[in-house]
PDB file of N, CA and C in Angstrom:
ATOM      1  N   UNK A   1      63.901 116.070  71.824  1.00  0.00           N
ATOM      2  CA  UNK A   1      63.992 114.628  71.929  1.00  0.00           C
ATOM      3  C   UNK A   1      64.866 114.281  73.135  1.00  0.00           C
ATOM      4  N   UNK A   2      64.720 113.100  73.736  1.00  0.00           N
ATOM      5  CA  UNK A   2      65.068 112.918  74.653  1.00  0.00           C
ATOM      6  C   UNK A   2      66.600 111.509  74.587  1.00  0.00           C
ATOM      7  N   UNK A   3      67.300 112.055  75.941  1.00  0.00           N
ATOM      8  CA  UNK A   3      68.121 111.282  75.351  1.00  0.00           C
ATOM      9  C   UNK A   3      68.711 110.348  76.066  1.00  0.00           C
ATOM     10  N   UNK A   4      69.309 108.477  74.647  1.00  0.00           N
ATOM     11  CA  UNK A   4      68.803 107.547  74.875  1.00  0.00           C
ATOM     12  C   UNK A   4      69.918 107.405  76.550  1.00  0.00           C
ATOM     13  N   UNK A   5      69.675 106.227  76.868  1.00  0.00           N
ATOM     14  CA  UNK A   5      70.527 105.657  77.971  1.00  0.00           C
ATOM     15  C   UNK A   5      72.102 105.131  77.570  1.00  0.00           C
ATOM     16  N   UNK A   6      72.109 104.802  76.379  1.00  0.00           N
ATOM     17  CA  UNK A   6      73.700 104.874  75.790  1.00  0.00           C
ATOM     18  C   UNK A   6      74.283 105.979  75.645  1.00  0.00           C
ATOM     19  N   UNK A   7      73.964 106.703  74.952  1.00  0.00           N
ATOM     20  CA  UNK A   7      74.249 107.784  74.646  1.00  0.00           C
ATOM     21  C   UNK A   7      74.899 109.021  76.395  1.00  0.00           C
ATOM     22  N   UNK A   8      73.971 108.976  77.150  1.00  0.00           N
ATOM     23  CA  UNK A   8      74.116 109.117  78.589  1.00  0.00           C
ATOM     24  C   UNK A   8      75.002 108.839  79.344  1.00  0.00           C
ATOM     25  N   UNK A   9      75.317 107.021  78.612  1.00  0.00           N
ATOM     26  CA  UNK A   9      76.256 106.138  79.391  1.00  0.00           C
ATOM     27  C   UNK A   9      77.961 106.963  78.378  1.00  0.00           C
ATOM     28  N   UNK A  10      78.016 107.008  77.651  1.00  0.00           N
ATOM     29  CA  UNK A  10      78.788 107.261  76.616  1.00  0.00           C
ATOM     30  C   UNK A  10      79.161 108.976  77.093  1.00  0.00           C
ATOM     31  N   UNK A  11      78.597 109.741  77.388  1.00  0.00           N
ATOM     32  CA  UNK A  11      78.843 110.884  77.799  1.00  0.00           C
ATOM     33  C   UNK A  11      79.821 110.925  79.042  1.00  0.00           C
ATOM     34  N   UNK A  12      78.795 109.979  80.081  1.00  0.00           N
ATOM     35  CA  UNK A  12      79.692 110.104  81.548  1.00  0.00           C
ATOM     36  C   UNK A  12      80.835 109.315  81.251  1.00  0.00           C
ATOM     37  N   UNK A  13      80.944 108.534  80.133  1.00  0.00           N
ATOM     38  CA  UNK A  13      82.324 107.698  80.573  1.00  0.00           C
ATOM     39  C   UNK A  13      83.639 109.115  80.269  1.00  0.00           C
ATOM     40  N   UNK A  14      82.910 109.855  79.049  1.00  0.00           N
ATOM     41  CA  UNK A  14      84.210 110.898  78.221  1.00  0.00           C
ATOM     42  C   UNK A  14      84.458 111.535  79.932  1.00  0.00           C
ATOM     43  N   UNK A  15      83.114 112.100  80.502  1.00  0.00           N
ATOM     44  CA  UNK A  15      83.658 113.262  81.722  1.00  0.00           C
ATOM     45  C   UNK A  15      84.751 112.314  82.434  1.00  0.00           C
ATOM     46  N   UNK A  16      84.241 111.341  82.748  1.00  0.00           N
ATOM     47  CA  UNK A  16      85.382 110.057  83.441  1.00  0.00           C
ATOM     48  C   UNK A  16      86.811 109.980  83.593  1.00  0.00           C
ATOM     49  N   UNK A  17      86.788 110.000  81.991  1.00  0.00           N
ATOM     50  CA  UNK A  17      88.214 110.342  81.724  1.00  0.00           C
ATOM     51  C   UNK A  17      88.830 111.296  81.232  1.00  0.00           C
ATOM     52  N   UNK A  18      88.432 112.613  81.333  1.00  0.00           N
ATOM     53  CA  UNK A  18      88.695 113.362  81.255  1.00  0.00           C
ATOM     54  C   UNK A  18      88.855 114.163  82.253  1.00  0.00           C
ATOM     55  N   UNK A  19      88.499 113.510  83.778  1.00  0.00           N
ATOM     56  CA  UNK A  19      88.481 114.040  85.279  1.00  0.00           C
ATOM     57  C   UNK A  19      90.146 112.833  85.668  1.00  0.00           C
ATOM     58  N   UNK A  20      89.991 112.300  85.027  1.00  0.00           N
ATOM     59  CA  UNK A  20      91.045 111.257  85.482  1.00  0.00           C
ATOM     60  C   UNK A  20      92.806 111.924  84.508  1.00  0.00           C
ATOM     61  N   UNK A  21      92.720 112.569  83.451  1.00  0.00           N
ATOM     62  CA  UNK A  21      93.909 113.347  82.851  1.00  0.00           C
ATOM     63  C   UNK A  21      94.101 114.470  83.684  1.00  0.00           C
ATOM     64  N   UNK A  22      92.519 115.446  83.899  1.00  0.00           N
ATOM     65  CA  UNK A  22      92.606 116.608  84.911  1.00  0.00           C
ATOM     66  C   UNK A  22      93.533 116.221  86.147  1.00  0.00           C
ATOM     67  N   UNK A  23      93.046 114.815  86.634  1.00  0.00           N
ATOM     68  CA  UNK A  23      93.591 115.058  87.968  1.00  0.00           C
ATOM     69  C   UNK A  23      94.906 114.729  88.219  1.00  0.00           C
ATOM     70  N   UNK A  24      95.498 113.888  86.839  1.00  0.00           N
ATOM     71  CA  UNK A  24      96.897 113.450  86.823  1.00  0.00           C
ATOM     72  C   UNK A  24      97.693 114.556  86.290  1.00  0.00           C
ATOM     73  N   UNK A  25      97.259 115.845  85.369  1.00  0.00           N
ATOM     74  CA  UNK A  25      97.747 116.927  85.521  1.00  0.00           C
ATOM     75  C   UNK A  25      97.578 117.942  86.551  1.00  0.00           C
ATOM     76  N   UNK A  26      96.923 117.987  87.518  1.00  0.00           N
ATOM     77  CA  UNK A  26      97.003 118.620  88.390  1.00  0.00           C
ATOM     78  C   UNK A  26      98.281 118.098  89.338  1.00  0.00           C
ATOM     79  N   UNK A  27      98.208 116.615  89.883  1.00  0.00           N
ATOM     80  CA  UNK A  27      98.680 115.528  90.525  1.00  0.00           C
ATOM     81  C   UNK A  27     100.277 116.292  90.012  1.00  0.00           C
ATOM     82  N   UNK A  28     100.538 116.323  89.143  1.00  0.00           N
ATOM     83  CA  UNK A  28     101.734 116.245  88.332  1.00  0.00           C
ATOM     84  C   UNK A  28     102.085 118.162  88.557  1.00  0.00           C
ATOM     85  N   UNK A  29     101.035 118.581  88.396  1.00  0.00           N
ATOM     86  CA  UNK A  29     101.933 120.264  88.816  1.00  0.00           C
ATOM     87  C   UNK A  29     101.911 120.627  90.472  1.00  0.00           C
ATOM     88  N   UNK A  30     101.138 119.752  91.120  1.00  0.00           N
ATOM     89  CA  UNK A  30     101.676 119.741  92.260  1.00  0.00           C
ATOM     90  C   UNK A  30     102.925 119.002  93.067  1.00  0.00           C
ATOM     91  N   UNK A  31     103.047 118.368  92.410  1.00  0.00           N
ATOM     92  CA  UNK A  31     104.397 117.570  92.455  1.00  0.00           C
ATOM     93  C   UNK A  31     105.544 118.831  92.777  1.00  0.00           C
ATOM     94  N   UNK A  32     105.868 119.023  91.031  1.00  0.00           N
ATOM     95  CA  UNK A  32     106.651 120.379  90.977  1.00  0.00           C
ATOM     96  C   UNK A  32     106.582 121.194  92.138  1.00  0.00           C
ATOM     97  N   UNK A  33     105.033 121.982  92.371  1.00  0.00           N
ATOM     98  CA  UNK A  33     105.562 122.965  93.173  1.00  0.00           C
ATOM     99  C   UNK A  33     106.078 122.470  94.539  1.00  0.00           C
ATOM    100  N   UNK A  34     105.780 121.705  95.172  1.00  0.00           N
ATOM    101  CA  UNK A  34     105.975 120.903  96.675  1.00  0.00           C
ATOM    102  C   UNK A  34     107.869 120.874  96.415  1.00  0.00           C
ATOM    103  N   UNK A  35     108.055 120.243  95.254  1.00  0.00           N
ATOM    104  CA  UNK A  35     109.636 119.992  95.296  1.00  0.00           C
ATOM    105  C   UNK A  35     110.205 121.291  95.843  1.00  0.00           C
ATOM    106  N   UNK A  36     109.868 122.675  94.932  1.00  0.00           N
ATOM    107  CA  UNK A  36     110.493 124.584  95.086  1.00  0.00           C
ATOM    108  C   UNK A  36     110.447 124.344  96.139  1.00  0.00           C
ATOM    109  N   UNK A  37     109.008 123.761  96.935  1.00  0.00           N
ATOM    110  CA  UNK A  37     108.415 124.742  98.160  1.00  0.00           C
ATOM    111  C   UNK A  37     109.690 124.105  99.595  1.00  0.00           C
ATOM    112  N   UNK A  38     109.619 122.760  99.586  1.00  0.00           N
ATOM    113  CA  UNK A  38     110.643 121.786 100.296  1.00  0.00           C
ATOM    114  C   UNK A  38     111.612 122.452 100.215  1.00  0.00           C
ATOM    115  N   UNK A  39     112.240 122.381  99.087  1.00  0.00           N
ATOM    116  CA  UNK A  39     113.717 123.115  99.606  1.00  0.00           C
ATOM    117  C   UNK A  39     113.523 124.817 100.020  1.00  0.00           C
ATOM    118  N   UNK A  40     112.507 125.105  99.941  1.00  0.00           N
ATOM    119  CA  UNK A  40     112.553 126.601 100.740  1.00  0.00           C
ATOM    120  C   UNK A  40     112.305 126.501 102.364  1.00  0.00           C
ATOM    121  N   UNK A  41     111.127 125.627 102.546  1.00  0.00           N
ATOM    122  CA  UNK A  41     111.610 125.318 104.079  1.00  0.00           C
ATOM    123  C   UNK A  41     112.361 124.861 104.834  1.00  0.00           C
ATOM    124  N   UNK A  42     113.493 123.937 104.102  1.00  0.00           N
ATOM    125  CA  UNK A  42     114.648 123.784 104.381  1.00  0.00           C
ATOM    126  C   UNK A  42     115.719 124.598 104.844  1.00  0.00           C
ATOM    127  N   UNK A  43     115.967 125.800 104.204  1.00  0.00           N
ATOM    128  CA  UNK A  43     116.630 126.795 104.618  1.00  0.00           C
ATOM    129  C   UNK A  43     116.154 127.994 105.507  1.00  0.00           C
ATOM    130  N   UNK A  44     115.157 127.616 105.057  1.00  0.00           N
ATOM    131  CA  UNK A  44     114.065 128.693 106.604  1.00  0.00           C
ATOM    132  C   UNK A  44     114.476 127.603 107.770  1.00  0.00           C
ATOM    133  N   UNK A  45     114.474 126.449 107.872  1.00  0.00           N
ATOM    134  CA  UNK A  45     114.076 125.682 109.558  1.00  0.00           C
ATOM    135  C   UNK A  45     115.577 126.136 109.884  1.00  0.00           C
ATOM    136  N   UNK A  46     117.006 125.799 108.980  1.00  0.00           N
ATOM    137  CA  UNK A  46     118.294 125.997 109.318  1.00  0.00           C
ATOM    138  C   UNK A  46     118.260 127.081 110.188  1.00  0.00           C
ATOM    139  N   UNK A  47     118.031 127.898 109.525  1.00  0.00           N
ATOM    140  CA  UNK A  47     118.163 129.670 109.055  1.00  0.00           C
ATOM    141  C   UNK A  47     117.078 129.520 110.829  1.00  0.00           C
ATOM    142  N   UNK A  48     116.142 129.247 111.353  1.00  0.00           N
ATOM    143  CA  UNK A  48     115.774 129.103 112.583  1.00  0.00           C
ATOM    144  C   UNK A  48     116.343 129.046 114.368  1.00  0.00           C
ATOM    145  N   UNK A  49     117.338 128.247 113.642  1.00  0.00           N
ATOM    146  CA  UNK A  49     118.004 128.232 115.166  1.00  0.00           C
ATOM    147  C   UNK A  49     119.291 128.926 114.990  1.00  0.00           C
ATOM    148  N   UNK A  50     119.441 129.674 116.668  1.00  0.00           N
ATOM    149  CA  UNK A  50     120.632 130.280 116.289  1.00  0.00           C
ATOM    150  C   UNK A  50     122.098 129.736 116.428  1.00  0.00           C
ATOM    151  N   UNK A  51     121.779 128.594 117.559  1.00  0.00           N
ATOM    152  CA  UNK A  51     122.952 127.918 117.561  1.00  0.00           C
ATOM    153  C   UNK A  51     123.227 126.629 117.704  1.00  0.00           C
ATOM    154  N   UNK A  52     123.752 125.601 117.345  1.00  0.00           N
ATOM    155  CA  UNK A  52     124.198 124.571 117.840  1.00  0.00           C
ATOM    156  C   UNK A  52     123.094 123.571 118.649  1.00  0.00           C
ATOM    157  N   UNK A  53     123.348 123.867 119.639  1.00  0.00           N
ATOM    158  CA  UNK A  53     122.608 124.181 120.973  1.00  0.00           C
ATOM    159  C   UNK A  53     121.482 123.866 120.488  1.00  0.00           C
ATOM    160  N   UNK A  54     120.350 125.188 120.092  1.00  0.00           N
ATOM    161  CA  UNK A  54     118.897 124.879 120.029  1.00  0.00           C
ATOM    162  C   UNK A  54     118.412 123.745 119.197  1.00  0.00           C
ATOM    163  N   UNK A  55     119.721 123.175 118.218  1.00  0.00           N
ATOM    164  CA  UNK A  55     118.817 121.855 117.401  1.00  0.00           C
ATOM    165  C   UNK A  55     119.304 120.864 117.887  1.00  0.00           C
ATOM    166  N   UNK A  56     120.133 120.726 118.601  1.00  0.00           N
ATOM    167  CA  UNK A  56     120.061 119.189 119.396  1.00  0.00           C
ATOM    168  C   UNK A  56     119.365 119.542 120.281  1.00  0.00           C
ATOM    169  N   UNK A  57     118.814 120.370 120.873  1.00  0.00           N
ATOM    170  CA  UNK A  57     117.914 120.271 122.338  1.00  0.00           C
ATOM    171  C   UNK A  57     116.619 119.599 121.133  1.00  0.00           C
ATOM    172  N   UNK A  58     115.846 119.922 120.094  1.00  0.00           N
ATOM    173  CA  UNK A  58     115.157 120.241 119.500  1.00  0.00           C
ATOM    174  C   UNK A  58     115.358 118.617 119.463  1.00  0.00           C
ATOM    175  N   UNK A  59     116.164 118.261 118.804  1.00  0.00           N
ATOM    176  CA  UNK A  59     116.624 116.861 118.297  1.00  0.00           C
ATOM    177  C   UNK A  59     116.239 115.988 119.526  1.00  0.00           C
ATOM    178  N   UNK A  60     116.753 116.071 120.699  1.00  0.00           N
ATOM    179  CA  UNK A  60     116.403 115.055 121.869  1.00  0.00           C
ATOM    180  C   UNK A  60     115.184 115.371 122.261  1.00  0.00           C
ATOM    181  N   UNK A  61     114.177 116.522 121.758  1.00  0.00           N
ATOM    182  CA  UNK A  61     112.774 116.616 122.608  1.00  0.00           C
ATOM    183  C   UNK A  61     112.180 115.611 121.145  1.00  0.00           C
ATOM    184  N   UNK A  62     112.342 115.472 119.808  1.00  0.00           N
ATOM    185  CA  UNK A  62     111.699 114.396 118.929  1.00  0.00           C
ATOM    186  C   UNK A  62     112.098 113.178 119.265  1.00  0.00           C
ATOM    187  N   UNK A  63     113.316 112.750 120.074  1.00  0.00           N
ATOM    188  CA  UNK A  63     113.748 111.744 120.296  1.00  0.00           C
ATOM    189  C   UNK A  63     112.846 111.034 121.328  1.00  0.00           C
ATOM    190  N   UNK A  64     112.669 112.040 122.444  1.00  0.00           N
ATOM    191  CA  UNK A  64     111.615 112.037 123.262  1.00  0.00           C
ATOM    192  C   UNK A  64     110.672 111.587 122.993  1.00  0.00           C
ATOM    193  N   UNK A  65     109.943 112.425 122.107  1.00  0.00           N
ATOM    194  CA  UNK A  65     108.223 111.768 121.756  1.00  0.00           C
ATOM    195  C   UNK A  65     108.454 110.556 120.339  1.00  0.00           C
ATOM    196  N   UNK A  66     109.062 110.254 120.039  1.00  0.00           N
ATOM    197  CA  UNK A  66     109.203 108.738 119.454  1.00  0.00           C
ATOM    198  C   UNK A  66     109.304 108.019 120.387  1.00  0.00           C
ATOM    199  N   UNK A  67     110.291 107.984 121.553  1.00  0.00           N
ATOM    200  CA  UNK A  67     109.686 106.454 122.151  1.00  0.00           C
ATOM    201  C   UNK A  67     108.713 106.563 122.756  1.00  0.00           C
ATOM    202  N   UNK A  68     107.884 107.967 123.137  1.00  0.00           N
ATOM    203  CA  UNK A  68     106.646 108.098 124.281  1.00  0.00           C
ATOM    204  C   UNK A  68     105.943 107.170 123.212  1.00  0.00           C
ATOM    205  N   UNK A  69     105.704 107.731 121.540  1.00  0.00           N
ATOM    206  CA  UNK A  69     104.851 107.201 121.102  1.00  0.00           C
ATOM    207  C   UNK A  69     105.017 105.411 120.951  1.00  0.00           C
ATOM    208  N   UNK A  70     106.316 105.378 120.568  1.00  0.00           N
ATOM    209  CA  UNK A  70     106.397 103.959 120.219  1.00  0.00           C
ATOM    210  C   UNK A  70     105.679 103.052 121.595  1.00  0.00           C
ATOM    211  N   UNK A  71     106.463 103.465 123.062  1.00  0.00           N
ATOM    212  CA  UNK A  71     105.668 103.106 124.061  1.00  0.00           C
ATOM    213  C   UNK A  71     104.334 102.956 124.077  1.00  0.00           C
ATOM    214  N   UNK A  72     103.521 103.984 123.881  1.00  0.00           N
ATOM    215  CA  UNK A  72     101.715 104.056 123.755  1.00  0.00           C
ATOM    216  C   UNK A  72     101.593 102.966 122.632  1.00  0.00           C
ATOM    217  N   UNK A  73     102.401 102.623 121.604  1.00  0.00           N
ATOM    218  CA  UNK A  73     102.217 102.097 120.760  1.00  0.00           C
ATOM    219  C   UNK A  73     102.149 100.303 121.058  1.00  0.00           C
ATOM    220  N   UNK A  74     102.853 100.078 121.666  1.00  0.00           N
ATOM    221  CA  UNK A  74     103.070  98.660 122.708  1.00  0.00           C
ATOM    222  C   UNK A  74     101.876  98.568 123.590  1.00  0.00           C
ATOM    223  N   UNK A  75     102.013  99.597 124.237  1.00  0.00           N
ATOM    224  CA  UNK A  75     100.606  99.355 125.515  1.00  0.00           C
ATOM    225  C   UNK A  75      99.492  98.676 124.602  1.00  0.00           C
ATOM    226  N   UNK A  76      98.958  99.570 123.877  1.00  0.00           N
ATOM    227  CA  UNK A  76      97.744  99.609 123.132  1.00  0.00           C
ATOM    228  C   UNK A  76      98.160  98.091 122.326  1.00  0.00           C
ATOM    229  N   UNK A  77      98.943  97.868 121.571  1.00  0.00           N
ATOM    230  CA  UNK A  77      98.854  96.358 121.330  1.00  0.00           C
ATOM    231  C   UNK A  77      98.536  94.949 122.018  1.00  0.00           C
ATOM    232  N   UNK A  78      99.647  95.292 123.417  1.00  0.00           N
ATOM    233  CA  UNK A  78      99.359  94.563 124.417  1.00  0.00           C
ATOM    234  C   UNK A  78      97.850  94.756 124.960  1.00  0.00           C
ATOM    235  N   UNK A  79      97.375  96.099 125.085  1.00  0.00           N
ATOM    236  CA  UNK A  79      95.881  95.643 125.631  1.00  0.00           C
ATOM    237  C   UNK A  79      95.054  94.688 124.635  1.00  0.00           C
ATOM    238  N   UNK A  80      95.209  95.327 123.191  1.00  0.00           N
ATOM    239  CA  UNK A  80      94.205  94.385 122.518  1.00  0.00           C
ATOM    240  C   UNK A  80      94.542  92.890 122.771  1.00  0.00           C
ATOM    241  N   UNK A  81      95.248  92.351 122.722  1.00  0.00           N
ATOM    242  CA  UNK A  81      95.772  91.243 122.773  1.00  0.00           C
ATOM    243  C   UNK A  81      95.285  90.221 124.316  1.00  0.00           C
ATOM    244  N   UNK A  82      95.560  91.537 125.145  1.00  0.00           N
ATOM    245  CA  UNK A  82      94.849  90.831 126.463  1.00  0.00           C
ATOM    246  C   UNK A  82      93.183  90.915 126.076  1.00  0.00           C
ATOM    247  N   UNK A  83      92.538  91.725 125.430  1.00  0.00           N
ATOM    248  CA  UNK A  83      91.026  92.138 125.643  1.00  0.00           C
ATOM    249  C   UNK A  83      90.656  90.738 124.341  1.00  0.00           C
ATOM    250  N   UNK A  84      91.477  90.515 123.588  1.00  0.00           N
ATOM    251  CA  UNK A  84      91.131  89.123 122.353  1.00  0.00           C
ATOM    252  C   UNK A  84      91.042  88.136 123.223  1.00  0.00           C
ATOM    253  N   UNK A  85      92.086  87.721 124.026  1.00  0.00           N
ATOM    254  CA  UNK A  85      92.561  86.561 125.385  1.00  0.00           C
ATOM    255  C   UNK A  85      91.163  86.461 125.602  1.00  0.00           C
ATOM    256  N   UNK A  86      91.058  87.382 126.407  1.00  0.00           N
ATOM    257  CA  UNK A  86      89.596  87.601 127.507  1.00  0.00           C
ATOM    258  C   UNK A  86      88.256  87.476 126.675  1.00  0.00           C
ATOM    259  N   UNK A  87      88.238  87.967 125.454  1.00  0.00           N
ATOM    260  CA  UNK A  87      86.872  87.340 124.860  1.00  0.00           C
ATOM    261  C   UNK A  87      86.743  85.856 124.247  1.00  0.00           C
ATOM    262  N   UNK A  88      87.950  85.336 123.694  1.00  0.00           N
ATOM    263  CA  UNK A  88      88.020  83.740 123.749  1.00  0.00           C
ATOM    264  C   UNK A  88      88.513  82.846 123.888  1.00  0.00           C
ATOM    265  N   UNK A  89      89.007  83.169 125.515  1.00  0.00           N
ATOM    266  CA  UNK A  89      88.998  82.203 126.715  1.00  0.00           C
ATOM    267  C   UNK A  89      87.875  82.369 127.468  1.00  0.00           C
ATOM    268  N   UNK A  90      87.372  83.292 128.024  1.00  0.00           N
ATOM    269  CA  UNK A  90      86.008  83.313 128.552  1.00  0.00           C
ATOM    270  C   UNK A  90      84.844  83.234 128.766  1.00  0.00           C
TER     271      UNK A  90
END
């Protein structure tokens, strides 16, 4: 026998939510491990440089590419802004 369209509908809703507990227990043991894993790369990046020295150089080359980006980040606003101008004023 074949089977009805409720019954069908009633099936996919259970997988539904039962993909939706899966994924909030998964969601939830990945949590956990990310927390272990963080503080292990933490003491590896320290544990990286040998002195002083190499993490402020390190420190002023990120300092570096934040304002390059923030800069690119302006341009590109300012162009749209001129290219909006130019389509309605023109």
């Amino acid at each position: 026998m074949t089977e009805k369209r409720a019954d069908y509908r009633k099936k996919q809703q259970k997988e539904k939510v039962s993909k939706i507990f899966d994924n909030f227990k998964r969601l939830k043991r990945d949590r956990n491990q990310t927390d272990e894993s963080d503080q292990k790369v933490e003491v590896q990046d320290s544990s990286k440089f040998d002195s002083r020295e190499d993490l402020e150089n390190r420190e002023d080359k990120v300092d570096r590419l934040k304002k390059r980006l923030n800069y690119a980040i302006l341009i590109v606003v300012v162009l749209l802004v001129i290219v909006l101008f130019a389509l309605f004023k023109l």
